[in-house]
Structure formats: C-alpha cells, structure tokens
N, C-alpha and C. Protein backbone atom coordinates (compact mmCIF):
# COMPACT_ATOMS: atom_id res chain seq x y z
N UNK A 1 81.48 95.82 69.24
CA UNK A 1 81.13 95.42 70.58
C UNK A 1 80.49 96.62 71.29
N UNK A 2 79.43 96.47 71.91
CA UNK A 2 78.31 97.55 72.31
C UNK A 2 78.15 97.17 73.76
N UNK A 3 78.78 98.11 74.77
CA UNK A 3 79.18 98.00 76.25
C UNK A 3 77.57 98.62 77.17
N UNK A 4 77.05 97.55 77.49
CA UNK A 4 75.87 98.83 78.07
C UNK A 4 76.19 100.25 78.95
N UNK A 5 75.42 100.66 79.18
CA UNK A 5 75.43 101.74 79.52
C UNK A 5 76.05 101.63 81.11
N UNK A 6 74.53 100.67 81.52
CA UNK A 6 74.97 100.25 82.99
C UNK A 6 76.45 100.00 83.59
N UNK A 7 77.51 99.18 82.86
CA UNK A 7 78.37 99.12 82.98
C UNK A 7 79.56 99.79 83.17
N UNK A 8 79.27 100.69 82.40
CA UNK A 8 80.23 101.73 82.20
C UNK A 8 79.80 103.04 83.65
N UNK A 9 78.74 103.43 83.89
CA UNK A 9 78.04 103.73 85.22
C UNK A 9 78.47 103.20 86.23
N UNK A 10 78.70 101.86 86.59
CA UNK A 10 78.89 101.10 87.22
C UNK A 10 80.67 101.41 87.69
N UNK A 11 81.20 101.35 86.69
CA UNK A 11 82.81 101.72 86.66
C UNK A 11 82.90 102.52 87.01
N UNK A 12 82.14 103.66 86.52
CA UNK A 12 82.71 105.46 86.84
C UNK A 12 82.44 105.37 88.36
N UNK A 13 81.12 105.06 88.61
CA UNK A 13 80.82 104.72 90.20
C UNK A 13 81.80 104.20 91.13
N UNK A 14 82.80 103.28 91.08
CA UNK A 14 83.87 102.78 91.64
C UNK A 14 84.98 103.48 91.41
N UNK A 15 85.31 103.76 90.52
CA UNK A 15 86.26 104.88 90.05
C UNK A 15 86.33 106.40 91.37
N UNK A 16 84.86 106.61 91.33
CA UNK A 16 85.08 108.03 92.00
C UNK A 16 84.39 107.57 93.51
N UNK A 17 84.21 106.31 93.90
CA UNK A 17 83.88 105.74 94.91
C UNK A 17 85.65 105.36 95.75
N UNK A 18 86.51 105.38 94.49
CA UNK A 18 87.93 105.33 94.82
C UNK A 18 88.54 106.59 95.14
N UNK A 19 88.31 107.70 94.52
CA UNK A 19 88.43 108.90 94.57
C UNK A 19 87.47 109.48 95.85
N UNK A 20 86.92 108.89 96.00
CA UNK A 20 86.19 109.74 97.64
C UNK A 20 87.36 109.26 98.75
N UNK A 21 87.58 107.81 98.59
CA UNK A 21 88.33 107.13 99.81
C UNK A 21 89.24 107.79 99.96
N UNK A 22 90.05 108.35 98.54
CA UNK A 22 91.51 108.25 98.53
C UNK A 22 91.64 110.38 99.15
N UNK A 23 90.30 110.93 98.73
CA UNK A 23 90.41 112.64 99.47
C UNK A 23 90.69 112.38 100.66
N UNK A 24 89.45 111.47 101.56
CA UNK A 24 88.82 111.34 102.77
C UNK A 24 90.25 110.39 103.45
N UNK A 25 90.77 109.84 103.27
CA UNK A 25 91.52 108.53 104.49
C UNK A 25 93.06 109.44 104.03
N UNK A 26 93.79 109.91 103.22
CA UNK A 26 95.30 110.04 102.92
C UNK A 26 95.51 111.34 103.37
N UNK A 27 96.29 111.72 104.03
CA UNK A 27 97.09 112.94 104.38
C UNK A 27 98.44 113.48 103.56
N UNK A 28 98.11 112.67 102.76
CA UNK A 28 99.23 113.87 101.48
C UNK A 28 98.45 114.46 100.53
N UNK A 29 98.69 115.56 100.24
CA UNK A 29 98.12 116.39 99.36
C UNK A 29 98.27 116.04 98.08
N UNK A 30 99.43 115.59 97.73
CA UNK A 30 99.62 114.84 96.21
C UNK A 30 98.65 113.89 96.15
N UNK A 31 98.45 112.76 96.88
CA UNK A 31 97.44 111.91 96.84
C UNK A 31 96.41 112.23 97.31
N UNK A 32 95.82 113.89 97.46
CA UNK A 32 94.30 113.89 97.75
C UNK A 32 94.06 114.29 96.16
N UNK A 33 95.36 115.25 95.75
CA UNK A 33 95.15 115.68 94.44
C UNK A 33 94.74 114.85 93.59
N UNK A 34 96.07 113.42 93.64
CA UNK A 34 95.12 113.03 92.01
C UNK A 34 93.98 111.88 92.22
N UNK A 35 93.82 112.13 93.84
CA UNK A 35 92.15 111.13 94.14
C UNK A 35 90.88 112.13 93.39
N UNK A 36 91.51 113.99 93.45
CA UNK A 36 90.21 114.50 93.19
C UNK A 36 89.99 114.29 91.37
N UNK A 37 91.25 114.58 91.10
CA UNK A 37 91.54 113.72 89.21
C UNK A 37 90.81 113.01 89.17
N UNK A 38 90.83 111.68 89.70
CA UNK A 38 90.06 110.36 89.63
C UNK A 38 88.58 110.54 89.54
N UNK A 39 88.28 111.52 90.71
CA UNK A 39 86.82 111.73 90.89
C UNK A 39 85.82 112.50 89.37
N UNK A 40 87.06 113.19 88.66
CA UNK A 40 87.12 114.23 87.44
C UNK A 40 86.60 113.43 86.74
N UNK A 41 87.27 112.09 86.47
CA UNK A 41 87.53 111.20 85.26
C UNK A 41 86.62 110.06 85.39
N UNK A 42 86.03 110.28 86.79
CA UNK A 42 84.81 109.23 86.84
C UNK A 42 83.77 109.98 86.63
N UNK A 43 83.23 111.09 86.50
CA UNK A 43 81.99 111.77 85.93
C UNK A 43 82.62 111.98 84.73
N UNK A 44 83.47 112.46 83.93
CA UNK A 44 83.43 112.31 82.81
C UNK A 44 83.30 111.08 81.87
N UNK A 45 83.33 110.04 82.57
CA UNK A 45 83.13 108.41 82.14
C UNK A 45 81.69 108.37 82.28
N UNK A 46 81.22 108.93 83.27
CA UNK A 46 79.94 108.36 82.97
C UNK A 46 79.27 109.70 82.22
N UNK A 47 79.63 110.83 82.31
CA UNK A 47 79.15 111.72 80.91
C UNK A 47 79.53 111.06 79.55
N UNK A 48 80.22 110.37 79.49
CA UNK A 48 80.23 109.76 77.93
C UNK A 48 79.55 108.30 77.82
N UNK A 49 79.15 108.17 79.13
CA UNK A 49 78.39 106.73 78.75
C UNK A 49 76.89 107.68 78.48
N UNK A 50 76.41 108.36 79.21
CA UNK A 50 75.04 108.77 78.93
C UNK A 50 74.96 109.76 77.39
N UNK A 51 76.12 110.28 76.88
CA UNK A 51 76.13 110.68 75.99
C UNK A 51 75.82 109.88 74.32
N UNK A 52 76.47 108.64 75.09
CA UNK A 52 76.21 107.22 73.87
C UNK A 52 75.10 107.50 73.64
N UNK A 53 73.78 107.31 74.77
CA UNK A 53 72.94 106.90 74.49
C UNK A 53 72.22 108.26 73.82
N UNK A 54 71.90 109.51 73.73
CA UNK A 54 71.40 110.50 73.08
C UNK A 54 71.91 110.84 71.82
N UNK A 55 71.03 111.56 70.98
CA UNK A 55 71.76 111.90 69.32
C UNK A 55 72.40 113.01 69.59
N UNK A 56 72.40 114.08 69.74
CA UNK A 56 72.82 115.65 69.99
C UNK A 56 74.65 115.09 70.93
N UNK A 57 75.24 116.08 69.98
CA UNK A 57 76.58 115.86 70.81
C UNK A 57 76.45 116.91 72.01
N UNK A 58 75.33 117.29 73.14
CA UNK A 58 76.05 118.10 74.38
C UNK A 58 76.59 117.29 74.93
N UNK A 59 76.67 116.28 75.80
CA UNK A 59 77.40 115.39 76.75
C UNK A 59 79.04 115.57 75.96
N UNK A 60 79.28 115.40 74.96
CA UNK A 60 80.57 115.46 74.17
C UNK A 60 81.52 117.30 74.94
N UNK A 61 80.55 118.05 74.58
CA UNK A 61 80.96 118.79 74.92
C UNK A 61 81.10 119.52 75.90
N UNK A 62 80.24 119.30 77.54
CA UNK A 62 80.47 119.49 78.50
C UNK A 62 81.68 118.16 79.84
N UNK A 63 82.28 117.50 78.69
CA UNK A 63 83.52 116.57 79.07
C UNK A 63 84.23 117.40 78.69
N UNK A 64 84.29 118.14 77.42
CA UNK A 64 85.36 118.88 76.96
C UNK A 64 85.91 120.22 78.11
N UNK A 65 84.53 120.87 78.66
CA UNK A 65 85.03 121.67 79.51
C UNK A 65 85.48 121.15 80.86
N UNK A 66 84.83 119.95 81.21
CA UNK A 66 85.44 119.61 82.18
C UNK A 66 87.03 119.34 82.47
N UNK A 67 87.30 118.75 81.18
CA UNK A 67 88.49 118.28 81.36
C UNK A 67 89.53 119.61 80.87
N UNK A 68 88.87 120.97 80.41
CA UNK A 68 89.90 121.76 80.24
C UNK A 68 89.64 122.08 82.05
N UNK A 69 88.68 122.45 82.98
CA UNK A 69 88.59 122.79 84.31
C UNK A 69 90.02 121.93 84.80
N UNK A 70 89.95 121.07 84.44
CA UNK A 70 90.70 119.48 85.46
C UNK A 70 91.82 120.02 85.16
N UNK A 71 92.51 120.71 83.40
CA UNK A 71 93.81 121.15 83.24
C UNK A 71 94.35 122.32 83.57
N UNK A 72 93.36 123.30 84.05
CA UNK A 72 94.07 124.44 84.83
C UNK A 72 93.91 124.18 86.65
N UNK A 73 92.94 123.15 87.13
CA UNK A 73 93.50 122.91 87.89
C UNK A 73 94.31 121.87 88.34
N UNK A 74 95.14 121.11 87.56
CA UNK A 74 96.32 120.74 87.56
C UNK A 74 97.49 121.81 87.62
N UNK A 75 97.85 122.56 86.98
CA UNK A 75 98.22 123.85 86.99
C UNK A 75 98.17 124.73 88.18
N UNK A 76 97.33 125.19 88.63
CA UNK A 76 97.47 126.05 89.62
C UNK A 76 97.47 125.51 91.10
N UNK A 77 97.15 124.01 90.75
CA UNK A 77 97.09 123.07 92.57
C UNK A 77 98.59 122.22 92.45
N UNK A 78 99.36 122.42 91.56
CA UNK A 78 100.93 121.83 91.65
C UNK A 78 101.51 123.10 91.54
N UNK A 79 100.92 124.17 91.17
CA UNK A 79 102.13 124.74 92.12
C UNK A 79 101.47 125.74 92.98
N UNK A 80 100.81 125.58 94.03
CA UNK A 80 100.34 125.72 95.13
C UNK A 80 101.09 124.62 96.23
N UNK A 81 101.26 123.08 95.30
CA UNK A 81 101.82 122.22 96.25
C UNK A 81 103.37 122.76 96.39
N UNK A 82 103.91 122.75 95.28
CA UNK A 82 105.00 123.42 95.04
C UNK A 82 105.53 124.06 96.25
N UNK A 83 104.47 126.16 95.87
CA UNK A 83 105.03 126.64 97.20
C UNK A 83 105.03 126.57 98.64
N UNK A 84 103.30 125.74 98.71
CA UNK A 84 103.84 124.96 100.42
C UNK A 84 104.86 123.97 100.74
N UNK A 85 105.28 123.18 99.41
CA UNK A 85 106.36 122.82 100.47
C UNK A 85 107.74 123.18 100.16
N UNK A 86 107.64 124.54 99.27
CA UNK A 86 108.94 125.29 99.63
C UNK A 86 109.12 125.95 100.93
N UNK A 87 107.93 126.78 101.22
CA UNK A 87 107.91 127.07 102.62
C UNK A 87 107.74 126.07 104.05
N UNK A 88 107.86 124.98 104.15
CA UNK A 88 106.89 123.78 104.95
C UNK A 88 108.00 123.07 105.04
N UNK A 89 108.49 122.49 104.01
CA UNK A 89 109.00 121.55 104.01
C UNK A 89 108.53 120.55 103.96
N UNK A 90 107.06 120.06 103.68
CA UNK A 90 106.01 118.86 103.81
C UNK A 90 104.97 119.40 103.09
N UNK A 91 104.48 118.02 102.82
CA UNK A 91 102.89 118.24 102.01
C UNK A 91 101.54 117.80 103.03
N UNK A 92 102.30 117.95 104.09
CA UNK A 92 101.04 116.85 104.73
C UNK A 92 99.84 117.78 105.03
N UNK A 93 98.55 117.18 104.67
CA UNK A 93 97.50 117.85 104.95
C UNK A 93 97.33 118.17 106.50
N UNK A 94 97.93 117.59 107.37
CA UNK A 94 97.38 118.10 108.71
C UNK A 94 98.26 119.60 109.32
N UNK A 95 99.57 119.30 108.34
CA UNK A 95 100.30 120.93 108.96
C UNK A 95 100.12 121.82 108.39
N UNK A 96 99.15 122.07 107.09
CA UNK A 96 98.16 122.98 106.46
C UNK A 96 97.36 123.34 107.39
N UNK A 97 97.47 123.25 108.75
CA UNK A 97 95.79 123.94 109.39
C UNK A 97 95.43 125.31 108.79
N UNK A 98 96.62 126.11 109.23
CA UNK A 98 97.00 127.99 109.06
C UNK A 98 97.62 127.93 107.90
N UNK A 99 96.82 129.02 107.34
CA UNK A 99 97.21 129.79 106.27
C UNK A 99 98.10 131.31 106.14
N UNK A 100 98.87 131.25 107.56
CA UNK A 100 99.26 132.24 108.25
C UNK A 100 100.45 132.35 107.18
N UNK A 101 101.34 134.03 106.70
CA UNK A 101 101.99 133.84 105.84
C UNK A 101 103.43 133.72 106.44
C-alpha cells in the first residue's frame, strides 16, 4: 500500500498545526513542552514523506539528528521543569516572568 506523499504532508501539517495551538493557548509548561515534541514529530513526518520520494538516503538522516536534538532536549527541559518547580512550587508559564535567582 503506497500512501501519497500529499497525505502524509497533510498530517504532519495538522500535527504541528496542533502543536502551534497547544505552545500558543496552554499555560503549563509540561503541555507547552510536549506541544513543542509534537511540532518535532510533525517535521520529521513530513521529512520522511519527502524522503520517500528521492533515491539518496539524506532526508533519513537529518530525522536522525533531529530526533537525537528532540532527546537531549527532553533531558535538559524536564529537568529545568523539575527545578522550577522545586523552587516555585508551579509550572505555570505566567509566574516564569523573572528569572531572578
């Protein structure tokens, strides 16, 4: 079964069309986090749809770095969430104004 291209474009497009809403409208940081994931995983969807279509594996391999980018920053933005809300007591994006220590 051979998925066009369009389609799969089409998905990633909604995907990170979900991932814009979910940065832009939510005031928790956990849920801006894994809206920006989403946004990760919708260009890498559509890097592997445009990759179908060419012979040369680069598209293969600039997903690969992306998604190692996506795993250190998973890593260093949980526990960033971590220590604000050891100190805070909250994740909410609006009592982040100051970065005061």
């Amino acid at each position: 079964m051979n998925v066009p291209v369009m389609y799969i474009v089409g998905l990633a497009a909604i995907v990170f069309a979900i991932g814009v809403v979910g940065v832009l409208i939510r005031r928790n940081a956990i849920v801006a986090f894994m809206s920006v994931e989403l946004m990760l995983n919708a260009s890498n969807l559509a890097l592997i749809a445009f990759a179908r279509s060419l012979p040369d594996g680069g598209g293969h391999v600039i997903v690969f770095f992306v998604i190692a980018v996506a795993a250190a920053e998973v890593a260093v933005g949980l526990a960033l969430i971590v220590d604000i809300f050891k100190l805070r007591h909250s994740i909410d994006v609006d009592e982040m104004s100051s970065l005061k220590g």
